[in-house]
N, C-alpha and C. Protein backbone atom coordinates (compact mmCIF):
# COMPACT_ATOMS: atom_id res chain seq x y z
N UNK A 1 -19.56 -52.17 11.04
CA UNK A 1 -20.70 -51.29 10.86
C UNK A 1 -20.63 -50.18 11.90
N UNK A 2 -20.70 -49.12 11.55
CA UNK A 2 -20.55 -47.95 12.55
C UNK A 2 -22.37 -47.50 12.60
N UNK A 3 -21.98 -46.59 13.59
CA UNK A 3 -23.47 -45.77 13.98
C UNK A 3 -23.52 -44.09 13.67
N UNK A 4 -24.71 -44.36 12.84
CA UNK A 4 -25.59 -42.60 12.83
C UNK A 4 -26.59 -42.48 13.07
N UNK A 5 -26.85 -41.13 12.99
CA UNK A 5 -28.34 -40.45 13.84
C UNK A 5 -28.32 -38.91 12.98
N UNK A 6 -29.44 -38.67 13.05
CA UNK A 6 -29.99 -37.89 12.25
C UNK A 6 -31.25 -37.67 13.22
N UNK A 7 -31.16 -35.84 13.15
CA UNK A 7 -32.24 -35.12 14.08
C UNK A 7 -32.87 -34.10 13.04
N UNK A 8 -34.51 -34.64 12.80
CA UNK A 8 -34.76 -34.48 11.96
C UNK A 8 -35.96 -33.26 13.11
N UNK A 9 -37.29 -32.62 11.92
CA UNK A 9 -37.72 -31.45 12.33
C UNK A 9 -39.06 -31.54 11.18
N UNK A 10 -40.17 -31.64 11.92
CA UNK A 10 -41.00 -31.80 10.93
C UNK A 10 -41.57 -30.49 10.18
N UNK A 11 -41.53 -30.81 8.89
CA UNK A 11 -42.02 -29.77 8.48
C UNK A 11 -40.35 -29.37 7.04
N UNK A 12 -39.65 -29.97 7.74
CA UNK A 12 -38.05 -29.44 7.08
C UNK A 12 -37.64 -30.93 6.56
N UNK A 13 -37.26 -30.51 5.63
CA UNK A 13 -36.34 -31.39 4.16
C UNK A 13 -35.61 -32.27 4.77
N UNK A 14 -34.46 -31.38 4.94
CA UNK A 14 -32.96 -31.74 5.76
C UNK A 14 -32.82 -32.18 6.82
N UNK A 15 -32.18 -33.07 7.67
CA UNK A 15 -32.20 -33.05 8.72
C UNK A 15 -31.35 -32.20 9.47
N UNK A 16 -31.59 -31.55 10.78
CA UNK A 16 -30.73 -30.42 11.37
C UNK A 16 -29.39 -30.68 11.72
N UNK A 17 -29.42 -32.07 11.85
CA UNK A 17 -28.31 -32.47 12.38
C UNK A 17 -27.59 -33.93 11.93
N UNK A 18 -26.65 -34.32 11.69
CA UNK A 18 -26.71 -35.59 11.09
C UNK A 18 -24.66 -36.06 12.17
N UNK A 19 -24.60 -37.53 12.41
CA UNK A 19 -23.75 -37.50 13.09
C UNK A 19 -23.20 -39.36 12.30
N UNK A 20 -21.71 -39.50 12.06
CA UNK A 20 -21.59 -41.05 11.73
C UNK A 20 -20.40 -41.24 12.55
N UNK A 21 -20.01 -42.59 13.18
CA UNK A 21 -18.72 -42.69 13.63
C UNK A 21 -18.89 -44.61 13.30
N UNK A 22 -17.56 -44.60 12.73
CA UNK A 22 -17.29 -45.91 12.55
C UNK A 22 -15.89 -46.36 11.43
N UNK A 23 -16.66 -47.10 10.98
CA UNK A 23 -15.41 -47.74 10.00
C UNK A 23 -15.93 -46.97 8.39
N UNK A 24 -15.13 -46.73 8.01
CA UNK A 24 -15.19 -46.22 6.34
C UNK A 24 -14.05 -46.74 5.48
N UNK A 25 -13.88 -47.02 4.64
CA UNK A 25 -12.76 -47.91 3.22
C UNK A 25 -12.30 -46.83 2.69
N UNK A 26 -10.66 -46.53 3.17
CA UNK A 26 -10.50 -45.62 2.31
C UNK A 26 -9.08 -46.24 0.97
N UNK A 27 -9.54 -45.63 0.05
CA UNK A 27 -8.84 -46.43 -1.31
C UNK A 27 -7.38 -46.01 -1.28
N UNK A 28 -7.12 -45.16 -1.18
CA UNK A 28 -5.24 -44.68 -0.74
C UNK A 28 -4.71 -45.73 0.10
N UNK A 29 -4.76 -46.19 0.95
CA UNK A 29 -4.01 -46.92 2.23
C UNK A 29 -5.23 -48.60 1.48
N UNK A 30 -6.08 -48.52 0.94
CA UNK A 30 -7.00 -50.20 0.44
C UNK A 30 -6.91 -50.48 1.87
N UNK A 31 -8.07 -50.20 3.16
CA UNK A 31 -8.05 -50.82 4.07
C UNK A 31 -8.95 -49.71 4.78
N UNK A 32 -9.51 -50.22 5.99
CA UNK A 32 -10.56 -49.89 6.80
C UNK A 32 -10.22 -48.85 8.31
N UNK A 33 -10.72 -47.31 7.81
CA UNK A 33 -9.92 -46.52 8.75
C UNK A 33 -11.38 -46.17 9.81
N UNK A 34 -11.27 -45.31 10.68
CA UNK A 34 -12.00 -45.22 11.91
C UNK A 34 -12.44 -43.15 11.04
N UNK A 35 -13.78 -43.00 11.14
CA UNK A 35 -14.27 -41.91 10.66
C UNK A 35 -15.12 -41.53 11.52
N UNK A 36 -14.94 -40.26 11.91
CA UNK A 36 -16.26 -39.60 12.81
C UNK A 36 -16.88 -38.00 12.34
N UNK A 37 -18.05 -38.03 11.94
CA UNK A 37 -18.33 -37.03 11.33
C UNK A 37 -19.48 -36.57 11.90
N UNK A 38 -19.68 -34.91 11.75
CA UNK A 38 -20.57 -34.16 12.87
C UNK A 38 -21.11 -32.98 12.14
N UNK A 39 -22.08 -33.15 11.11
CA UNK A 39 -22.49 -32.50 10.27
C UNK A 39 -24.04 -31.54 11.19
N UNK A 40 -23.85 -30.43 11.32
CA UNK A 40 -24.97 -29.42 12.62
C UNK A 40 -25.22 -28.60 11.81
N UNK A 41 -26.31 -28.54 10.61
CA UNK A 41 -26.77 -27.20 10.14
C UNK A 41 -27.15 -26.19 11.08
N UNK A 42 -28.04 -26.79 12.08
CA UNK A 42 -28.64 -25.49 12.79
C UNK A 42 -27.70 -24.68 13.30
N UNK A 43 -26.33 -25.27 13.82
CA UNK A 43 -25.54 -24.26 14.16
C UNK A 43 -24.17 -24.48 13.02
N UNK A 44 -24.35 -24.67 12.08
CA UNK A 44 -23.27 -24.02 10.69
C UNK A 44 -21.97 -24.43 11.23
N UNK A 45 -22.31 -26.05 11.54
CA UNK A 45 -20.84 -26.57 12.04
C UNK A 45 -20.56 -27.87 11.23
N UNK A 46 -19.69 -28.03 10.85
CA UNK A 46 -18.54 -29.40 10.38
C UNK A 46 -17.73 -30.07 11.03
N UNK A 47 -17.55 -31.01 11.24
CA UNK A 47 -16.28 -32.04 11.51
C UNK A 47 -16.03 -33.02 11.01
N UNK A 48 -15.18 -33.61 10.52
CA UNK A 48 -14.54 -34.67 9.84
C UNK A 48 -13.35 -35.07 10.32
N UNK A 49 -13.27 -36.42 11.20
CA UNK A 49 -11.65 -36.92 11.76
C UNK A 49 -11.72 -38.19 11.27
N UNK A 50 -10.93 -38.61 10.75
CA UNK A 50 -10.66 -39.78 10.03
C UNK A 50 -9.25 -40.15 10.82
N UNK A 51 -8.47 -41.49 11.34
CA UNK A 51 -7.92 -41.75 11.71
C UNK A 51 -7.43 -43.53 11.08
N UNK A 52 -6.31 -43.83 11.20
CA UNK A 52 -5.90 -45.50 11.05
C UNK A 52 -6.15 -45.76 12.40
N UNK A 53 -7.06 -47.32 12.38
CA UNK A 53 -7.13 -47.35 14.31
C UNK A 53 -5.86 -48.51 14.65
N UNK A 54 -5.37 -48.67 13.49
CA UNK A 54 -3.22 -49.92 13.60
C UNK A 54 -2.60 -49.21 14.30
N UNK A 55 -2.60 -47.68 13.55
CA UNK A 55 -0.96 -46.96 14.03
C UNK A 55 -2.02 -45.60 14.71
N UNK A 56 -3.02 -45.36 14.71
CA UNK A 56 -3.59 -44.10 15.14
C UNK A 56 -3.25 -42.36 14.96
N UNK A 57 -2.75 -42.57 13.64
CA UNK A 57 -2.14 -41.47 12.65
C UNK A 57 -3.28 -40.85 12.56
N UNK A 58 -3.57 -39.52 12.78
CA UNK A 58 -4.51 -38.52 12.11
C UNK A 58 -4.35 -38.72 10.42
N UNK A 59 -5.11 -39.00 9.49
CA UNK A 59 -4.79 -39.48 8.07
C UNK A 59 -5.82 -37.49 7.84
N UNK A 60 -6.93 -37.58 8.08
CA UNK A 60 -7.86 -36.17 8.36
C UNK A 60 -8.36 -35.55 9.30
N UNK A 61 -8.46 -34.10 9.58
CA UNK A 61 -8.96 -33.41 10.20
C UNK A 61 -9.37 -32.24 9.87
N UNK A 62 -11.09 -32.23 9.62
CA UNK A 62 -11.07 -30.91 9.59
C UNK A 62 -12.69 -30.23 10.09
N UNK A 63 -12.39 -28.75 10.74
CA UNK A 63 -13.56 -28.40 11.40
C UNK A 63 -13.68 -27.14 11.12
N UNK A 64 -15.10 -26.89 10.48
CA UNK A 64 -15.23 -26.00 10.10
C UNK A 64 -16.43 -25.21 9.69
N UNK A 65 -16.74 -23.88 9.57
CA UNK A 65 -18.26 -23.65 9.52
C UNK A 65 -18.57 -24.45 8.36
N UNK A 66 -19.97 -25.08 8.58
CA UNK A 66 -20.47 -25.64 7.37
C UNK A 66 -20.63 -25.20 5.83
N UNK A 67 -21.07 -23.47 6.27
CA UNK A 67 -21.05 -22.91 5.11
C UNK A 67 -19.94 -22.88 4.16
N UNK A 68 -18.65 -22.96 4.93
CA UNK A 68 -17.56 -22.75 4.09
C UNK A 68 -16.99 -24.33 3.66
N UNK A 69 -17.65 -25.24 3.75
CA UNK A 69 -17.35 -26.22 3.43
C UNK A 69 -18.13 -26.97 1.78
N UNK A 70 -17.65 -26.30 0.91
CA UNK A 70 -18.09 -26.28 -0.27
C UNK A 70 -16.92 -27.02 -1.21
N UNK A 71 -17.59 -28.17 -2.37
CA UNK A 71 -16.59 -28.36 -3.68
C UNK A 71 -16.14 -29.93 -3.23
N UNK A 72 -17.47 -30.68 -1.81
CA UNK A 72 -16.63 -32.06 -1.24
C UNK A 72 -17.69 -32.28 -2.09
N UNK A 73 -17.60 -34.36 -2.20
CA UNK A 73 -18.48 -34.99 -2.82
C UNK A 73 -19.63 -34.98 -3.94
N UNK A 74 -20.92 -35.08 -3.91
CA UNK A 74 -21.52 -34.50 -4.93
C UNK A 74 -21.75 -32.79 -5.08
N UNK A 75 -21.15 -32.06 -4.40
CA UNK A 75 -20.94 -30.75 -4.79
C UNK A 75 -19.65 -30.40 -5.75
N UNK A 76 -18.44 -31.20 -6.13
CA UNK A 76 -17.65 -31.01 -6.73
C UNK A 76 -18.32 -30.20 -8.21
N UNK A 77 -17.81 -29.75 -9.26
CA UNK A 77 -17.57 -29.19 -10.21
C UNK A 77 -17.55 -30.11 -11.60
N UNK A 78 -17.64 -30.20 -12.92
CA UNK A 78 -17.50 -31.22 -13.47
C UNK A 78 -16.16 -29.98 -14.70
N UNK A 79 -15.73 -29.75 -14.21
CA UNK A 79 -14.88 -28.75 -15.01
C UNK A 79 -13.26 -29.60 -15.10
């Protein structure tokens, strides 16, 4: 079980800030990799590092303004 937090703002939907680090299942490799993610609307930031914690291979990395981070998960396309 990994840990998140979420910095929320009353009055607002979204939370400003949202943060996870732990274990996630990823189906390519069928086995349990190490994920840390750093989702900062207020300041229009991304991160995503995904790692194997066996061999400690970067499997993902990526950082980037939030805005330009469009077309992951339920934002995909049905085309």
């Amino acid at each position: 079980m990994g840990i998140g937090t979420k910095a929320k703002r009353p009055g607002v939907r979204r939370p400003l800030a949202e943060t996870y680090s732990g274990p996630s299942y990823c189906r390519d490799l069928g086995k349990l990799v190490h994920k840390d993610t750093v989702v900062d609307r207020e300041n229009n930031d991304y991160l995503e590092h995904i790692e194997d914690p066996e061999t400690g291979r970067i499997l993902h990395h990526c950082h980037e303004p939030l805005s330009m981070h469009v077309g992951h998960g339920s934002a995909k396309g049905n085309d």
